[in-house]
Protein backbone atom coordinates (compact mmCIF):
# COMPACT_ATOMS: atom_id res chain seq x y z
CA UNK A 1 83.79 100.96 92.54
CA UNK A 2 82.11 98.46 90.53
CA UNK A 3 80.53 95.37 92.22
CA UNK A 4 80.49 93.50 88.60
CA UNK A 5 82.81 90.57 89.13
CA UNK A 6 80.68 89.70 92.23
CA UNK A 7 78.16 87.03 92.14
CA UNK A 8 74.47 88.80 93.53
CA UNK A 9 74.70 85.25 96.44
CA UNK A 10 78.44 85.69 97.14
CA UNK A 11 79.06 86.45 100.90
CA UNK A 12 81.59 88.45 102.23
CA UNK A 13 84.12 88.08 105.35
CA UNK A 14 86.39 91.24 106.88
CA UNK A 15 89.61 89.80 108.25
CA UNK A 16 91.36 92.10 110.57
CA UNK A 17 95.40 92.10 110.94
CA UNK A 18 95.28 90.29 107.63
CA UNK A 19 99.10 91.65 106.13
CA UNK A 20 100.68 88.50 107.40
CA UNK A 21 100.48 85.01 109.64
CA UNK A 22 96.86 84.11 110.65
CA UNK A 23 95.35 87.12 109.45
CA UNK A 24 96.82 86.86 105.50
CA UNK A 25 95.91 82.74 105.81
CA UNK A 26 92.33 83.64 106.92
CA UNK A 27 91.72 86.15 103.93
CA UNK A 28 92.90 82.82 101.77
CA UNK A 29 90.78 80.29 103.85
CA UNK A 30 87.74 82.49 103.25
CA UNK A 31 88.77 82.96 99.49
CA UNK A 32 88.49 78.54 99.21
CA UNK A 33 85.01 79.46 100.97
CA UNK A 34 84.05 81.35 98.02
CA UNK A 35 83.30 84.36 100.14
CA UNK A 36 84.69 87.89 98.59
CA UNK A 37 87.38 89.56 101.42
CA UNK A 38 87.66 92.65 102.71
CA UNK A 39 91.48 92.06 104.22
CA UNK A 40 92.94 95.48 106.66
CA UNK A 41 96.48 95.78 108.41
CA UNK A 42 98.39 98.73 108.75
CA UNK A 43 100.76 97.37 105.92
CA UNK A 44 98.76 95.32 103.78
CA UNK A 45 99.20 95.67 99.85
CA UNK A 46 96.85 95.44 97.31
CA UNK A 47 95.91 92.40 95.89
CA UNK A 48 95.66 90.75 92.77
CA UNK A 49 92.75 89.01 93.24
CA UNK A 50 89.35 91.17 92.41
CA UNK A 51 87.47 89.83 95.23
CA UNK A 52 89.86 90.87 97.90
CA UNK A 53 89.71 94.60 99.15
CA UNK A 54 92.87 95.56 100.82
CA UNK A 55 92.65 98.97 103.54
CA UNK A 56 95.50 100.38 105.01
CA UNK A 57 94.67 101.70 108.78
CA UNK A 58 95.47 101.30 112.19
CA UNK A 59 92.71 99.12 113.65
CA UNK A 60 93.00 101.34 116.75
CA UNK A 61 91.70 104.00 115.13
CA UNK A 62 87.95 104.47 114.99
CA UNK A 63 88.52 105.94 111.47
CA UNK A 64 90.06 102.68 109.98
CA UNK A 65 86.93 101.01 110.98
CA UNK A 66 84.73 103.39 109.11
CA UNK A 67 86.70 103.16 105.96
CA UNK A 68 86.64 99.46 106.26
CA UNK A 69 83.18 98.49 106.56
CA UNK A 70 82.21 101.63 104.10
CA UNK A 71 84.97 99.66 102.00
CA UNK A 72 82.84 96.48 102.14
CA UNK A 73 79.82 97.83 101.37
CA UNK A 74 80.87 99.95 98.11
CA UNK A 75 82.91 97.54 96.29
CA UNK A 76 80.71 94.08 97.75
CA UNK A 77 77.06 95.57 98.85
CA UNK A 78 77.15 93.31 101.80
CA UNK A 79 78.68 92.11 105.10
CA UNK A 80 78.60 88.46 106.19
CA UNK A 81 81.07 87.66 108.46
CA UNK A 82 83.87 89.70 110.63
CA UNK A 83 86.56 88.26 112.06
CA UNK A 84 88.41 90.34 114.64
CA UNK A 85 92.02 88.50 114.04
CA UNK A 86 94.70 91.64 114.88
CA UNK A 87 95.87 91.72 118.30
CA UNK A 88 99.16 92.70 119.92
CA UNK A 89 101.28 90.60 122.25
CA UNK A 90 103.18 92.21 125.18
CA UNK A 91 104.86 89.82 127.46
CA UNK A 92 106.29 91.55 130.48
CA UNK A 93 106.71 91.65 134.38
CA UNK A 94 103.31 93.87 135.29
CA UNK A 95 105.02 96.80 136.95
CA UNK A 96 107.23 96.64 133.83
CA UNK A 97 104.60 97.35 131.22
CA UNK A 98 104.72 101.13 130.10
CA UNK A 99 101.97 103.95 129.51
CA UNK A 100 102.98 103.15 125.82
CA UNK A 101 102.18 99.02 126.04
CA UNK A 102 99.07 100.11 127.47
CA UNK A 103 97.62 102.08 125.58
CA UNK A 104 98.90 100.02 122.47
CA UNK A 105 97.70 96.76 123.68
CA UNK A 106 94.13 98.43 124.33
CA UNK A 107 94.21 100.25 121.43
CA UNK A 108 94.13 96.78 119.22
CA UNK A 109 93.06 94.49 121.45
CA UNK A 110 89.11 96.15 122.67
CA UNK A 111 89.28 100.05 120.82
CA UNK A 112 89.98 97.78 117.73
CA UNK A 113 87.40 95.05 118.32
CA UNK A 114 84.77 97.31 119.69
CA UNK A 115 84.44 99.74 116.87
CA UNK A 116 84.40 97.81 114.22
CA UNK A 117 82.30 95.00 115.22
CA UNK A 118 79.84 97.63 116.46
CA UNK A 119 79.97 99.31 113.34
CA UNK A 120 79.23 95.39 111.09
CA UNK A 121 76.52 94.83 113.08
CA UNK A 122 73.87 96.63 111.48
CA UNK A 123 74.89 95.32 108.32
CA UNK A 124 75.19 91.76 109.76
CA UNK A 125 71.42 92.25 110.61
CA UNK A 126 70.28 93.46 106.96
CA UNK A 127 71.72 90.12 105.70
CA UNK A 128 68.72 88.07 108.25
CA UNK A 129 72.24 87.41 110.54
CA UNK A 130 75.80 86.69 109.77
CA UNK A 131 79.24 85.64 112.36
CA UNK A 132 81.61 87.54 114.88
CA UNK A 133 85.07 85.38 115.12
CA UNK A 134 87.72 86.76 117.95
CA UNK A 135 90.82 85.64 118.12
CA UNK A 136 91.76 85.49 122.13
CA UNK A 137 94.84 83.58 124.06
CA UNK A 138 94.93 80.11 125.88
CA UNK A 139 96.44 82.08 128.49
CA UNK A 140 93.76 84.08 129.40
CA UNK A 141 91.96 80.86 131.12
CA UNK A 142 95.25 79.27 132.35
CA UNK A 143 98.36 81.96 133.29
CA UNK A 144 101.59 80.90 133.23
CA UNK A 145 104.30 82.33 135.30
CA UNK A 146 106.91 81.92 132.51
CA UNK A 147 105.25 84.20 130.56
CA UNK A 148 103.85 87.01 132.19
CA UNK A 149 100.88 88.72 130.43
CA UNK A 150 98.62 89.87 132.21
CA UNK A 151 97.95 92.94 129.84
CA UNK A 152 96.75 89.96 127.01
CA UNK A 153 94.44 88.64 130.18
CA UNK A 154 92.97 92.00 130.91
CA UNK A 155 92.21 92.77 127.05
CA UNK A 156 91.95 89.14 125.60
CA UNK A 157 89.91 87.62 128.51
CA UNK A 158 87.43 91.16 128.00
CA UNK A 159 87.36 90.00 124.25
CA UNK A 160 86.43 86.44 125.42
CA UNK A 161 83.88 87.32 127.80
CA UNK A 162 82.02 89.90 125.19
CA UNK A 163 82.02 86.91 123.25
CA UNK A 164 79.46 84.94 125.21
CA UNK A 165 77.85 88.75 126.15
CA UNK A 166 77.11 89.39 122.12
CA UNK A 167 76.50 85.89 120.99
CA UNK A 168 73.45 85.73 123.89
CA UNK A 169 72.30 89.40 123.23
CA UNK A 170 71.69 88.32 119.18
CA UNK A 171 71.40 84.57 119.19
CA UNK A 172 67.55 85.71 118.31
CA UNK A 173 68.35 87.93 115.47
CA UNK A 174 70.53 85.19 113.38
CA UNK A 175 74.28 86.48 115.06
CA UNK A 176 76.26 84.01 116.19
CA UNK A 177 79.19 85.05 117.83
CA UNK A 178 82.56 82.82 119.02
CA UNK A 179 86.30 82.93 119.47
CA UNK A 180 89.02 80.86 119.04
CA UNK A 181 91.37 80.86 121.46
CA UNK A 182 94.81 79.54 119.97
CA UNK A 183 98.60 78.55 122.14
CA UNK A 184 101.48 80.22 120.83
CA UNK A 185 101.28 79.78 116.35
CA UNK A 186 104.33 79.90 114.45
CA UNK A 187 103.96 83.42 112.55
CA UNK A 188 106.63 86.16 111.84
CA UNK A 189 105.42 87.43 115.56
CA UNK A 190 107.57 84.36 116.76
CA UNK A 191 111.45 84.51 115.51
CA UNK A 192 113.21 81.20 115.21
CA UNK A 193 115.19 81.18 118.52
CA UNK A 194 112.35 81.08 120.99
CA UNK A 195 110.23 78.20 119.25
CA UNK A 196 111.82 75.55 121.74
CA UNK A 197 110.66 77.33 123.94
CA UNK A 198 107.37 78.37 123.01
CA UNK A 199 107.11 74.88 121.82
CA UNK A 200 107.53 73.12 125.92
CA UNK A 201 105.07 75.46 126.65
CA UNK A 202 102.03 72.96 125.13
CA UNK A 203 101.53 69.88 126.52
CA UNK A 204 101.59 68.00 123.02
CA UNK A 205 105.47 69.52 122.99
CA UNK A 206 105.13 71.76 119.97
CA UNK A 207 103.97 75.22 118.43
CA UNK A 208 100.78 75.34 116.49
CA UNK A 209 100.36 76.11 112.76
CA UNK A 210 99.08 78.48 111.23
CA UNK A 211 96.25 76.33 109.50
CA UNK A 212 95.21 74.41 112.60
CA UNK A 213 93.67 78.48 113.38
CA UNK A 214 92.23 78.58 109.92
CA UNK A 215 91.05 75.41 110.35
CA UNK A 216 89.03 76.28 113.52
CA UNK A 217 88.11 79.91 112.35
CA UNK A 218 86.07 77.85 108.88
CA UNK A 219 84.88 75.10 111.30
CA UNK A 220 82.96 78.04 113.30
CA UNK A 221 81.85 79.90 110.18
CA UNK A 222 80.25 76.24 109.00
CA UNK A 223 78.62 75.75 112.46
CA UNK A 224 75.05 76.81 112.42
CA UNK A 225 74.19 75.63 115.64
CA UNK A 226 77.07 76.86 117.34
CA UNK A 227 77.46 80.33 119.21
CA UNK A 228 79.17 81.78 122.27
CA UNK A 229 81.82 79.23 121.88
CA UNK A 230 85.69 79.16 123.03
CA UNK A 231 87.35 77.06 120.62
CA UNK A 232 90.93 76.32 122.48
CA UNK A 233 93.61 75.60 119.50
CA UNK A 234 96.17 75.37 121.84
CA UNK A 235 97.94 71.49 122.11
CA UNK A 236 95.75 71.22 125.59
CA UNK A 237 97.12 74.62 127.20
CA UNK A 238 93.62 75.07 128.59
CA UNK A 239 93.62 71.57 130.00
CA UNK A 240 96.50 71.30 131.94
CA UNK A 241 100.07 71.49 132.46
């Protein structure tokens, strides 16, 4: 595919779960960056803009990751930044959660991190360095017993804690690596009838938007001096209830 339309300086970001919410703001906050997108959901369409790259795939799937960064490199010749947005949410009583939630909440959550950050790497390193993002959960560093999750804590906290692991292993080689850990974000995931509720649970009283995430993800990629860092976006979850 031809790399014409690309500037030989222009940087480029993969955005994971991009189809919709976070992920599909992301691909647009990156876009205002001037950075070229490489945007992959199960569902996503392609898009009208020549410098974003849509892939269909399961994130799960070690294949989609292939495709994705071989993706990035064909059509853009480069890989700058990743950030590891899709994740799936299952909030139930622990001996509730099925052989299904788990291995669907694994699947995204670490088989869909590790493979395709492992994969960017390399090409992360030809560039003289680049950034990791991950997306985690407030609730990872402060459960709550009215919603019970401890399948996000067991994949989510992992994520959190490779965060600090990566960011120390190649804070030599020009990787910096950090995660920002939001409260509950009004997205489709959320329908209408539960945001009261979702909203109490936040100290500051309400749900977070969509931006404030985007907000934090650009702050990070604009951070030179920053790595292995938690960013909580969560209305002071992590502080206190």
């Amino acid at each position: 595919m031809s790399t014409q339309n690309q500037t030989p300086d222009q940087k480029v970001a993969i955005v994971t779960g991009a189809s919709q919410g976070i992920g599909a703001a992301l691909v647009e906050g990156y876009r205002k960056l001037g950075y070229a997108v490489v945007a992959t959901s199960r569902t996503i369409a392609p898009a009208d803009d020549a410098d974003v790259l849509t892939v269909q795939g399961d994130i799960a799937d070690p294949a989609t990751a292939q495709r994705v960064i071989s993706a990035a490199i064909e059509r853009f010749g480069r890989i700058d930044t990743l950030v590891n947005n899709a994740g799936i949410f299952v909030a139930k009583p622990f001996t509730q959660y099925t052989a299904e939630d788990y291995a669907a909440v694994t699947g995204i959550n670490v088989a869909g991190f590790f493979h395709i950050t492992q994969l960017a790497v390399p090409h992360l390193l030809a560039q003289d360095g680049g950034h990791i993002v991950n997306v985690t959960t407030s609730l990872v560093d402060n459960a709550d017993s009215n919603v019970p999750s401890v399948l996000a804590s067991l994949t989510k906290g992992g994520l959190q804690s490779a965060t600090k692991s990566l960011a120390i292993e190649y804070a030599t080689r020009g990787i910096r690596v950090n995660a920002v850990s939001p409260g509950t974000i009004k997205t489709p995931m959320h329908a209408e009838e539960t945001h009261d509720f979702l909203a109490a649970l936040h100290p500051v009283g309400r749900m977070g938007e969509v931006g404030d995430i985007v907000d934090a993800v650009l702050f990070l990629e604009t951070a030179p001096f920053v790595t292995g860092e938690i960013l909580h976006v969560d209305g002071g979850m992590s502080a206190g209830h």
